[in-house]
N, C-alpha and C. Protein backbone atom coordinates (compact mmCIF):
# COMPACT_ATOMS: atom_id res chain seq x y z
N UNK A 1 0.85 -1.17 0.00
CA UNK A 1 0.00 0.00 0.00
C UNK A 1 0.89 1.23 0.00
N UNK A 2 0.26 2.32 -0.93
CA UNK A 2 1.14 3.56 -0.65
C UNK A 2 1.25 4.56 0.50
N UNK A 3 2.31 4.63 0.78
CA UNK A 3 2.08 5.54 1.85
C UNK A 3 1.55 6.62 2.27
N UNK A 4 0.71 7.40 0.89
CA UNK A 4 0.00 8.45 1.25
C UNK A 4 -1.36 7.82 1.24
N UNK A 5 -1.88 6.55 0.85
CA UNK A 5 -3.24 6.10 0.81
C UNK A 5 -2.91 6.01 3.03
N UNK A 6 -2.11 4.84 2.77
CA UNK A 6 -1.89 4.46 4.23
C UNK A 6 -2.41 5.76 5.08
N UNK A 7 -1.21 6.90 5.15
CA UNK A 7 -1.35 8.03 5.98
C UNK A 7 -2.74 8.66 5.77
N UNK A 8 -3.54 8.44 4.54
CA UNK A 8 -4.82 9.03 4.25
C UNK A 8 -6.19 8.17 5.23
N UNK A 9 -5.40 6.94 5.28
CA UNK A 9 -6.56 6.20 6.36
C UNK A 9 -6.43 6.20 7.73
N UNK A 10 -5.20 6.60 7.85
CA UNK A 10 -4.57 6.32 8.83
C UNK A 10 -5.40 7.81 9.85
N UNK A 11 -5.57 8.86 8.99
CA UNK A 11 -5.79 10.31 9.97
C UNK A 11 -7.36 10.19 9.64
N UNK A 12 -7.89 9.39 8.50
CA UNK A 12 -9.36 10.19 8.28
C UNK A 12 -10.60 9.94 9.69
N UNK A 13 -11.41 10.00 9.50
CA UNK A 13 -12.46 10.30 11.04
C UNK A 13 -13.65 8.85 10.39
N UNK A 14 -12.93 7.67 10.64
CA UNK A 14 -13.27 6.43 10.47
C UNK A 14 -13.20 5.71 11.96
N UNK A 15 -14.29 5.07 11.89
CA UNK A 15 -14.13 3.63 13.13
C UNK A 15 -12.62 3.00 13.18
N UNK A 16 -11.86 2.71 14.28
CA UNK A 16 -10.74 2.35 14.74
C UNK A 16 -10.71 0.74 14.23
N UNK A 17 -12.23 0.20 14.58
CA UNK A 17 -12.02 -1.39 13.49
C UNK A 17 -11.63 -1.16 12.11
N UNK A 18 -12.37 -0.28 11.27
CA UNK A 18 -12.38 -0.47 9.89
C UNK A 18 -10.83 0.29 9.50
N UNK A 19 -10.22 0.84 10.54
CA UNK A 19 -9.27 1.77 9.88
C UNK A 19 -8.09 0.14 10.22
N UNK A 20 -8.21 -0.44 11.03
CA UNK A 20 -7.49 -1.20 11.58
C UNK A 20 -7.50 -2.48 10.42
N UNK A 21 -8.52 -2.55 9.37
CA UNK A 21 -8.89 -3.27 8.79
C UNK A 21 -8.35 -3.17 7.00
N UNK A 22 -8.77 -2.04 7.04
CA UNK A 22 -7.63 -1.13 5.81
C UNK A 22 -6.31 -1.29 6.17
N UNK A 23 -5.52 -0.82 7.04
CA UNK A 23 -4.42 -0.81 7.27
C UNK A 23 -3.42 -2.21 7.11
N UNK A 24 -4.33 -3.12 7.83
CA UNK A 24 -3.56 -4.35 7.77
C UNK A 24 -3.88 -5.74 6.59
N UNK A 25 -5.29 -4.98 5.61
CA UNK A 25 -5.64 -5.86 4.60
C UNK A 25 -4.59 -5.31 3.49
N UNK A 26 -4.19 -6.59 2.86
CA UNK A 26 -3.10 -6.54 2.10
C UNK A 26 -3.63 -5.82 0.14
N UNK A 27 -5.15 -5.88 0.08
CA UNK A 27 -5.59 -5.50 -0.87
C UNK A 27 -6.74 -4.23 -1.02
N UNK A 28 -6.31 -3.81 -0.05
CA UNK A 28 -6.73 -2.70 0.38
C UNK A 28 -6.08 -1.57 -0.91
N UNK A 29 -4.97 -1.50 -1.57
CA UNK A 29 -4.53 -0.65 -2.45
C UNK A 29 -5.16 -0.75 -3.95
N UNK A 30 -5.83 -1.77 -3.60
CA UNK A 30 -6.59 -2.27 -4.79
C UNK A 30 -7.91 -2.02 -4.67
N UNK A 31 -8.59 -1.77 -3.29
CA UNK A 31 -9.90 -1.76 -3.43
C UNK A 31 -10.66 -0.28 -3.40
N UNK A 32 -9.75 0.77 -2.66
CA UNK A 32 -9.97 1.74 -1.97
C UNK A 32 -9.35 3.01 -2.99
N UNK A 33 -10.11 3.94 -3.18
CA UNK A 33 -9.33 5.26 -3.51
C UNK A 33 -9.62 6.25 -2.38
N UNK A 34 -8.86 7.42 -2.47
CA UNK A 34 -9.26 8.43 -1.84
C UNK A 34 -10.82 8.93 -1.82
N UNK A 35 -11.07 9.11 -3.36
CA UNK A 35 -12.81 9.17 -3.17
C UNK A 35 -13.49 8.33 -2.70
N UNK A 36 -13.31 7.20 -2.36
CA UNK A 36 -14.06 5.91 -1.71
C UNK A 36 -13.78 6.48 -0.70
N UNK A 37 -12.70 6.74 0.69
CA UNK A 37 -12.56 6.85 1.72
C UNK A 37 -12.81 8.22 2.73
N UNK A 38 -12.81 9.27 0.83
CA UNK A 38 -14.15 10.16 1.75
C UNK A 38 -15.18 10.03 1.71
N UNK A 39 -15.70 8.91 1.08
CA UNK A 39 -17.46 9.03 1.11
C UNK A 39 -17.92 8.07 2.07
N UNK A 40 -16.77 7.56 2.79
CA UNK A 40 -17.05 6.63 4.07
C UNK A 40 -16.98 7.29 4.93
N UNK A 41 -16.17 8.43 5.25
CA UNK A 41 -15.51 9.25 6.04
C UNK A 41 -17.11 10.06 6.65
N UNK A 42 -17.67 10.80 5.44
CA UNK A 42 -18.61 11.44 5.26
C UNK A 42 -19.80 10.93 5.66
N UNK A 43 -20.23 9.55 5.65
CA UNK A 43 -21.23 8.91 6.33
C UNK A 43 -21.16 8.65 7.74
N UNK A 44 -19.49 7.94 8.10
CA UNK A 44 -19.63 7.95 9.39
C UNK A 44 -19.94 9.18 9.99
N UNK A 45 -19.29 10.13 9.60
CA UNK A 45 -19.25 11.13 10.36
C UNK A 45 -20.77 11.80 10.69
N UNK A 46 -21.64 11.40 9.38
CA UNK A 46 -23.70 11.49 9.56
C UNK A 46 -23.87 10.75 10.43
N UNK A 47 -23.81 9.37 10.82
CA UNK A 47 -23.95 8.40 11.64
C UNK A 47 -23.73 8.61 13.06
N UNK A 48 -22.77 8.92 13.32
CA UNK A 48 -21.76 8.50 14.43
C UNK A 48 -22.49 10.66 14.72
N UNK A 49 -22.67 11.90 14.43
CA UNK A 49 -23.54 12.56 15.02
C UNK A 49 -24.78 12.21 15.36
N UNK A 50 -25.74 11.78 14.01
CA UNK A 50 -27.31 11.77 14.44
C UNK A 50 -27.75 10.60 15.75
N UNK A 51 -26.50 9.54 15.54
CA UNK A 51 -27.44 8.29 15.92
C UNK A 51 -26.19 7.36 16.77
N UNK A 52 -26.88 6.49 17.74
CA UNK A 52 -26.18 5.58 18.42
C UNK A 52 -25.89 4.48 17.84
N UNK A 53 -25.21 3.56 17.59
CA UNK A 53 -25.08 2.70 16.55
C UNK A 53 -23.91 1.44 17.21
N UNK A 54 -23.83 0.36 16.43
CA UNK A 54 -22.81 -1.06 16.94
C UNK A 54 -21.95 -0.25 15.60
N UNK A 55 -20.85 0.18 15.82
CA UNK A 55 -19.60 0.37 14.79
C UNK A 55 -19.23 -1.09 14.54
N UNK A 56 -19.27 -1.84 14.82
CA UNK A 56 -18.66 -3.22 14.41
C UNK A 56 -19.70 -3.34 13.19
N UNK A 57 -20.87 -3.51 13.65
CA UNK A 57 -21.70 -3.66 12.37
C UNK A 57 -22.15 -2.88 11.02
N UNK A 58 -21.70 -1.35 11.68
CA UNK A 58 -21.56 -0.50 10.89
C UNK A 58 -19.94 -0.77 9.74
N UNK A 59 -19.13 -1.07 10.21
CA UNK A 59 -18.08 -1.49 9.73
C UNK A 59 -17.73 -2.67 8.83
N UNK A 60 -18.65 -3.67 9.33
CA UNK A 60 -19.03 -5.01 8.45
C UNK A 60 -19.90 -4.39 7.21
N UNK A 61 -20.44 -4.08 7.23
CA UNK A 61 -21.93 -3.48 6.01
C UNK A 61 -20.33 -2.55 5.21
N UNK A 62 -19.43 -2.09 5.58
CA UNK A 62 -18.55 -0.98 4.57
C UNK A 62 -17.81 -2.12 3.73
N UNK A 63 -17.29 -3.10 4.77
CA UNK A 63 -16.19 -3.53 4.16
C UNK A 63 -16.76 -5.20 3.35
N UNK A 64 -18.18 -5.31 3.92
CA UNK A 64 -18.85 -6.45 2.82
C UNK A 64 -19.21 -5.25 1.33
N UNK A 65 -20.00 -4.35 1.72
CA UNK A 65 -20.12 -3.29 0.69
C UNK A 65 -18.84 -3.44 -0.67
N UNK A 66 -17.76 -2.63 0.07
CA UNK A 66 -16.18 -2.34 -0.60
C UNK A 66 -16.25 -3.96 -1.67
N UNK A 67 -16.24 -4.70 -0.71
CA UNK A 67 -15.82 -6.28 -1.86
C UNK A 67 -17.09 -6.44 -2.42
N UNK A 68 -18.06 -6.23 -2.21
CA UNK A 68 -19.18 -6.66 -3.37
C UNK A 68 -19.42 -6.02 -4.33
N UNK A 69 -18.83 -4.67 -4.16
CA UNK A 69 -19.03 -3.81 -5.54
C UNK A 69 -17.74 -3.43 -6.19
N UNK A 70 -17.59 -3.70 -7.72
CA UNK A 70 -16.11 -3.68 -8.34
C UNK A 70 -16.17 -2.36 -8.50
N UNK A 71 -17.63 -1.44 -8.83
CA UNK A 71 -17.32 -0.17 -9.29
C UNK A 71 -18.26 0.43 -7.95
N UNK A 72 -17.54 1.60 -7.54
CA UNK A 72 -17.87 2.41 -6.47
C UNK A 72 -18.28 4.06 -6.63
N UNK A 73 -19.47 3.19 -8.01
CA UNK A 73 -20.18 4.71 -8.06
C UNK A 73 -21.65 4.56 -6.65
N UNK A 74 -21.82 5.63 -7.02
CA UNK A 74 -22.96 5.82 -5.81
C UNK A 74 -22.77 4.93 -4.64
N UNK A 75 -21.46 4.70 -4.23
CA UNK A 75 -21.48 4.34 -3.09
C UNK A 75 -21.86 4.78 -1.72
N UNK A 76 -21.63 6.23 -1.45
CA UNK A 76 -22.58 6.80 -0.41
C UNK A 76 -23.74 6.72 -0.13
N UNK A 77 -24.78 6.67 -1.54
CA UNK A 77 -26.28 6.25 -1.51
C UNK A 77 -26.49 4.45 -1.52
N UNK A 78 -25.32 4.18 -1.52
CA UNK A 78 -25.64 2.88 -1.63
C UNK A 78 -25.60 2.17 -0.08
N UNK A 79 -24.92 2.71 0.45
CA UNK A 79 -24.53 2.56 1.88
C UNK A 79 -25.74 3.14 2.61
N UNK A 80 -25.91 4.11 2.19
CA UNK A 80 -27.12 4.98 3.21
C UNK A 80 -28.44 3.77 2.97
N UNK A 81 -28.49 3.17 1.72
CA UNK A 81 -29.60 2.18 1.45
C UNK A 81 -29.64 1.29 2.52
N UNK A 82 -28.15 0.79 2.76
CA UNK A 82 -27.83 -0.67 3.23
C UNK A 82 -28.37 -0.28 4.83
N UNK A 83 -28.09 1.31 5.18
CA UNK A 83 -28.17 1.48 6.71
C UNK A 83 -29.65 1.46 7.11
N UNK A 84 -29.97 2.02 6.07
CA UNK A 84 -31.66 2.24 6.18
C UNK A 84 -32.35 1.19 6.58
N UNK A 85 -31.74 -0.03 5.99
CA UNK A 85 -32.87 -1.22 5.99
C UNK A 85 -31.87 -1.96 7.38
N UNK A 86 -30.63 -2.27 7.33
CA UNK A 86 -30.20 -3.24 8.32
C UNK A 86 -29.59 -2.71 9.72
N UNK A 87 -29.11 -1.42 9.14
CA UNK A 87 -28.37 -0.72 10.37
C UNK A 87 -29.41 -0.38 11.93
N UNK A 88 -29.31 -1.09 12.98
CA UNK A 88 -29.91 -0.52 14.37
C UNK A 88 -29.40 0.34 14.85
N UNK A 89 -30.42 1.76 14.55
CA UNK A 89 -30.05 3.26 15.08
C UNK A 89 -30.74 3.74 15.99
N UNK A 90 -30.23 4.49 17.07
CA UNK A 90 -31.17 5.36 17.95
C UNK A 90 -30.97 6.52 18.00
N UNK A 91 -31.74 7.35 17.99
CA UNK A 91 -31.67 9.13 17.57
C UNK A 91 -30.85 9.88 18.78
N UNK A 92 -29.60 10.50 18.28
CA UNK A 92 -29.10 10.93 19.71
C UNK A 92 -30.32 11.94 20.09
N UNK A 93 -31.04 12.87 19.23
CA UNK A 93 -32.20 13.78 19.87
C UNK A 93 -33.05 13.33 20.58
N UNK A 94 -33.43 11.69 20.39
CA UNK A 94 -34.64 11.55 21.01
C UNK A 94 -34.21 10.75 22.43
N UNK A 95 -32.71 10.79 22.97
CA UNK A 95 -32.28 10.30 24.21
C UNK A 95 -31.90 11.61 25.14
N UNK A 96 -31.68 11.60 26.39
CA UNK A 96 -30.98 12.77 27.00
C UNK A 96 -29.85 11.98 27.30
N UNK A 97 -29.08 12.90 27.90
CA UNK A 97 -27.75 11.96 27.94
C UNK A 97 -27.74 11.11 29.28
N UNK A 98 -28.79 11.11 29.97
CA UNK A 98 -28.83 10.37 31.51
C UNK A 98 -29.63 8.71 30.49
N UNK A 99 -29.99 9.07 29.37
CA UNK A 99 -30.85 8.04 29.21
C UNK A 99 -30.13 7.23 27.77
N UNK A 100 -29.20 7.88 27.26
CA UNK A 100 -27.86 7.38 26.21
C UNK A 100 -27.21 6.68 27.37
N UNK A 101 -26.54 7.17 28.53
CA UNK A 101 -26.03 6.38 29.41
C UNK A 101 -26.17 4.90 29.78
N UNK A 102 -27.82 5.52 30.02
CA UNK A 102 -28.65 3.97 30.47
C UNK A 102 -28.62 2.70 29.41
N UNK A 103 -28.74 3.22 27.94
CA UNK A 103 -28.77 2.02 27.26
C UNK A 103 -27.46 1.72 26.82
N UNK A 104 -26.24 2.81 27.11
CA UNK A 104 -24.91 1.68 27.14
C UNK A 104 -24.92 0.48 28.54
N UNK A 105 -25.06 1.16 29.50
CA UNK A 105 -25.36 0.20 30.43
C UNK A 105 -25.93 -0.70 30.08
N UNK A 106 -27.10 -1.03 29.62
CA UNK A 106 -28.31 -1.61 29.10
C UNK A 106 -27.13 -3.07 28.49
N UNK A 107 -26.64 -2.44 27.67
CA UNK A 107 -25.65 -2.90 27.00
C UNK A 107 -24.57 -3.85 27.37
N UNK A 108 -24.19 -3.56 28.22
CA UNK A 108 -22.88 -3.73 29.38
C UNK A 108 -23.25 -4.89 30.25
N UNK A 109 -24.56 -4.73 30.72
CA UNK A 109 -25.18 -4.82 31.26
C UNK A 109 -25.45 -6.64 30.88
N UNK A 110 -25.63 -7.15 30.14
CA UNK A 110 -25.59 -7.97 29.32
C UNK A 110 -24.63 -8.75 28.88
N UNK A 111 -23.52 -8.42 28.85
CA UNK A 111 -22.18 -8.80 28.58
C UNK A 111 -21.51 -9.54 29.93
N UNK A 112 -21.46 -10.68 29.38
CA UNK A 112 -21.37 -12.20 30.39
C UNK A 112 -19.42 -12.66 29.54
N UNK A 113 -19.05 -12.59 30.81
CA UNK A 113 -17.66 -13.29 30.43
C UNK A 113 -17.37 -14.65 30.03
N UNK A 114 -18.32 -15.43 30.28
CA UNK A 114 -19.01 -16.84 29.81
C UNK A 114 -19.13 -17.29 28.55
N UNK A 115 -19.76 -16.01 27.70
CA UNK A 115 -19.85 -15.85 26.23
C UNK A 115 -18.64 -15.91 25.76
N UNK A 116 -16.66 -15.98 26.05
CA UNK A 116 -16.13 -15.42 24.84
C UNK A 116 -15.52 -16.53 24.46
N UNK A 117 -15.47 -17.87 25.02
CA UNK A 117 -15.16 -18.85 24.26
C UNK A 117 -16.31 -19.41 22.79
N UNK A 118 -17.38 -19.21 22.95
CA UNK A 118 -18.71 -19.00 22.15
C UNK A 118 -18.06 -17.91 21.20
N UNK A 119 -18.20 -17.09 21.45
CA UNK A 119 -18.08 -15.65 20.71
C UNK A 119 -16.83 -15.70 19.69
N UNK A 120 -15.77 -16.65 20.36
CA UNK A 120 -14.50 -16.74 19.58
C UNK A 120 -14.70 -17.90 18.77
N UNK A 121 -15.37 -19.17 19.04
CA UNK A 121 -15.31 -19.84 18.22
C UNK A 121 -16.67 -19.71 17.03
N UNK A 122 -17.41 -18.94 17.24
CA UNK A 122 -18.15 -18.83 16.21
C UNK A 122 -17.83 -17.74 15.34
N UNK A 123 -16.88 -17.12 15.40
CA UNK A 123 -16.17 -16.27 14.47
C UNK A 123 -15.61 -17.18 13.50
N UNK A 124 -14.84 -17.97 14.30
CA UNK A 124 -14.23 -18.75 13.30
C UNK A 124 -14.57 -19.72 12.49
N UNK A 125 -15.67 -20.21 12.92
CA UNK A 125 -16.65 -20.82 12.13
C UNK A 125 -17.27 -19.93 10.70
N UNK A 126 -17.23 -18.62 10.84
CA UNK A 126 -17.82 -17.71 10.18
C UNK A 126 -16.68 -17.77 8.64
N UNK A 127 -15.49 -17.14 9.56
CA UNK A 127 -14.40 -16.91 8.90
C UNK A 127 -13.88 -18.39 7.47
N UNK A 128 -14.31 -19.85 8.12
CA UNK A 128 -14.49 -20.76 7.36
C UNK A 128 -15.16 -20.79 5.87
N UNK A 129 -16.49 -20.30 7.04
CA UNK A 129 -17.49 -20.06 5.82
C UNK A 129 -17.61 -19.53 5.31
N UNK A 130 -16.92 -18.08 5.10
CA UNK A 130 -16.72 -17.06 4.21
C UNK A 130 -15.90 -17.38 3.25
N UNK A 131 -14.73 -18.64 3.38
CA UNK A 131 -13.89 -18.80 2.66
C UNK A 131 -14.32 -19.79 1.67
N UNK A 132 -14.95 -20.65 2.31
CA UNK A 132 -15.74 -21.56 1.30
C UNK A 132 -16.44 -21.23 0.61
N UNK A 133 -17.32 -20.41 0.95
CA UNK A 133 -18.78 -20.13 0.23
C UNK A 133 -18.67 -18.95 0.07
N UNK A 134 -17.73 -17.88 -0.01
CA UNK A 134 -18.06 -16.32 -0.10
C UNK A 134 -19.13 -16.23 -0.06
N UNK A 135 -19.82 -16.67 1.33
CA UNK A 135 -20.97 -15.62 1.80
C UNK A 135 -20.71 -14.41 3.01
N UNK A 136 -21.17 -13.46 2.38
CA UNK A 136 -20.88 -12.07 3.18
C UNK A 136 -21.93 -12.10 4.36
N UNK A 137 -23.04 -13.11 4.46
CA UNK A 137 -23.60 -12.78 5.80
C UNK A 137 -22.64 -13.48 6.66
N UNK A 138 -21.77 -14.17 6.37
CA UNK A 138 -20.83 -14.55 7.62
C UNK A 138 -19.51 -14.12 7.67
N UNK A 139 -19.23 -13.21 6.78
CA UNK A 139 -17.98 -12.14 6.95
C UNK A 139 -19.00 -10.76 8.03
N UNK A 140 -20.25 -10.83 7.59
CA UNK A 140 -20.58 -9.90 8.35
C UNK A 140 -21.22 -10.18 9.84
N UNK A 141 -21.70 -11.50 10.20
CA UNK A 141 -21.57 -12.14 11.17
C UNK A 141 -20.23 -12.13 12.26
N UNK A 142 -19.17 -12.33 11.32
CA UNK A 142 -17.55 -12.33 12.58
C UNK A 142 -17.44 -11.37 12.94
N UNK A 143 -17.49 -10.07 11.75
CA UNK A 143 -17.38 -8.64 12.13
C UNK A 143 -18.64 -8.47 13.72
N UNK A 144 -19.27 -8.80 13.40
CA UNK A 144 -20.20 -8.02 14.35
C UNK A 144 -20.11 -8.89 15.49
N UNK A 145 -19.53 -10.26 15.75
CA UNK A 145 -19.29 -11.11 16.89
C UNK A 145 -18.16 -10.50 17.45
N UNK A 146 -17.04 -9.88 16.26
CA UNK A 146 -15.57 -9.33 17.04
C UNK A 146 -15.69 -7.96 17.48
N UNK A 147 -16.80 -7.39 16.83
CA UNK A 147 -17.52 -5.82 18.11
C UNK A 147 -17.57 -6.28 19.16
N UNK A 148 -18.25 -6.93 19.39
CA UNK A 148 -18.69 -7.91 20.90
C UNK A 148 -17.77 -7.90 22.05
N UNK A 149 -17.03 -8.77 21.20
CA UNK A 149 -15.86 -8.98 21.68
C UNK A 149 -14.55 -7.97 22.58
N UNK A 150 -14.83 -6.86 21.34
CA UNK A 150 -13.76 -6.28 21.33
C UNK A 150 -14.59 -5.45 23.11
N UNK A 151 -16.00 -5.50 23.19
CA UNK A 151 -16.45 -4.39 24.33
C UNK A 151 -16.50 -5.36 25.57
N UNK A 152 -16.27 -7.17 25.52
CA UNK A 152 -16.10 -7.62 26.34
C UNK A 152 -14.45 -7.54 26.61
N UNK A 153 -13.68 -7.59 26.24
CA UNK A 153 -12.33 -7.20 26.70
C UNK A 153 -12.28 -5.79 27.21
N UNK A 154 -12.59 -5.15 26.86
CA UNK A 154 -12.70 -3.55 27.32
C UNK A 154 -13.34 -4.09 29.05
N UNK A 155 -14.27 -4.72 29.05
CA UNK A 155 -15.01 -4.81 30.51
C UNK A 155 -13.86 -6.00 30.96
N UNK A 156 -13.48 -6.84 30.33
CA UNK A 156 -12.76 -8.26 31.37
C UNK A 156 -11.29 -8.03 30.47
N UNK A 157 -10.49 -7.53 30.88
CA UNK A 157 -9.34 -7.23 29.96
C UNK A 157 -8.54 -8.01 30.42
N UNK A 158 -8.51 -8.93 31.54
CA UNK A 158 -7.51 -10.15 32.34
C UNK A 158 -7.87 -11.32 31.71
N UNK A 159 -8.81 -11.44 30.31
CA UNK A 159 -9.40 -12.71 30.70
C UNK A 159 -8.18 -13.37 29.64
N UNK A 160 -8.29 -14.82 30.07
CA UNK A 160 -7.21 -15.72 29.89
C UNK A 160 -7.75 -15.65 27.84
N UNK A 161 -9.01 -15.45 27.23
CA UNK A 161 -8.69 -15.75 26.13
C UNK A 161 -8.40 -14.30 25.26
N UNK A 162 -7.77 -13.42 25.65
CA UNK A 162 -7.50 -12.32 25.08
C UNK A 162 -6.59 -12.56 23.80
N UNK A 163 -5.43 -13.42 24.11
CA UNK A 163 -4.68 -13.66 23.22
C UNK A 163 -5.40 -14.40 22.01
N UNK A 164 -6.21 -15.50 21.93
CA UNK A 164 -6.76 -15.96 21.24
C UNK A 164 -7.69 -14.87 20.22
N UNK A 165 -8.27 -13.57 21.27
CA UNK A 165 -9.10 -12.88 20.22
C UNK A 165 -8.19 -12.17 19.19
N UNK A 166 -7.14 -11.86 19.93
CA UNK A 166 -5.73 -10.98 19.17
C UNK A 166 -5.91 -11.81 17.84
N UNK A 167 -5.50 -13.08 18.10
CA UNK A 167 -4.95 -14.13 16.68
C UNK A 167 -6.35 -13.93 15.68
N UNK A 168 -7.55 -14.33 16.61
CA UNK A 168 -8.66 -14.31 15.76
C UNK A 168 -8.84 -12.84 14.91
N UNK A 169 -8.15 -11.84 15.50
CA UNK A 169 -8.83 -10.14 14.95
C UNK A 169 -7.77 -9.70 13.64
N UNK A 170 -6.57 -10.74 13.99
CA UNK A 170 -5.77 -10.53 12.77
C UNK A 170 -6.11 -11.52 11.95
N UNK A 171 -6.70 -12.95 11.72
CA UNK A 171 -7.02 -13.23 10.79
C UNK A 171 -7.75 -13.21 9.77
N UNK A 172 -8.85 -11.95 10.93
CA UNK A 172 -10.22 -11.90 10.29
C UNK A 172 -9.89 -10.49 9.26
N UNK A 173 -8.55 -9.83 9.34
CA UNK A 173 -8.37 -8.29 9.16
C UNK A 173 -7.20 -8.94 7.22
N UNK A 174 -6.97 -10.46 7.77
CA UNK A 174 -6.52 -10.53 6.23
C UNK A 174 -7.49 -11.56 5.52
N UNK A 175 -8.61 -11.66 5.71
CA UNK A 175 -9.43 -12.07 4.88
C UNK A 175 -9.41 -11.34 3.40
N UNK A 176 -9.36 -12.54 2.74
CA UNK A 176 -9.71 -11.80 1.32
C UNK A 176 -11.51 -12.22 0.47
């Protein structure tokens, strides 16, 4: 990859998965232009103001998007399509912030340390099946199991399978 694409992903105002995902996919110089990565830039940045959102899943829908389409016209409207129908949004206007709080909690709240041997091996189950069958509901399945993930380590950051998610987050980042 060139180093000004690199440094161009590297600063733009993208999710830390998907930038993490560009960075370390090896065909990323092939898939991505600058105009592609502002019109991602430009949505998150609609998103991530109006509305509360899973960035993991928001991030899966870009980067199943990116590989399913060879030509990346109307990709901004095409994305805004994809959010419309699959993306789960909540209006930052219609929360106060005592009550945005509550449904991260809500959230948190939920998140069982029990789950990440589950959580890890059904990624990889995913990751299989993406390879076999290029089906993108299970490239977009791992993505949104390794969000999960990534907010149960944030809460249990001692836990003995951390290393395992490491291995799993880089294999899933050179999927082709």
């Amino acid at each position: 990859m060139s180093n000004e694409l690199n440094e161009l992903i590297h600063n733009s105002d993208i999710p830390e998965l998907l930038k993490n995902y560009l960075l370390r996919n090896k065909q990323t110089k092939f898939i991505i232009s600058s105009d592609l990565l502002k019109e991602i830039e430009d949505i998150y940045i609609e998103y991530d103001s109006l509305y509360i959102f899973d960035e993991a899943e928001f991030c899966s829908y870009i980067i199943t998007s990116i590989k399913k389409n060879d030509k990346h016209d109307y990709f901004y409207h095409y994305l805004k399509k994809i959010f419309e129908v699959h993306l789960e949004v909540i209006s930052r206007k219609e929360l106060t912030k005592d009550e945005e709080l509550a449904v991260k909690r809500d959230i948190l709240a939920n998140i069982d340390e029990s789950n990440i041997p589950n959580h890890l091996l059904s990624i990889l189950k995913n990751i299989e099946k993406f390879k076999e069958t290029k089906d993108q509901q299970s490239l977009y399945l791992a993505f949104r199991l390794l969000g999960k993930l990534d907010i149960l380590f944030l809460v249990f950051p001692s836990s003995t399978f951390i290393n395992s998610y490491h291995e799993i987050d880089k294999k899933l980042s050179y999927i082709e």
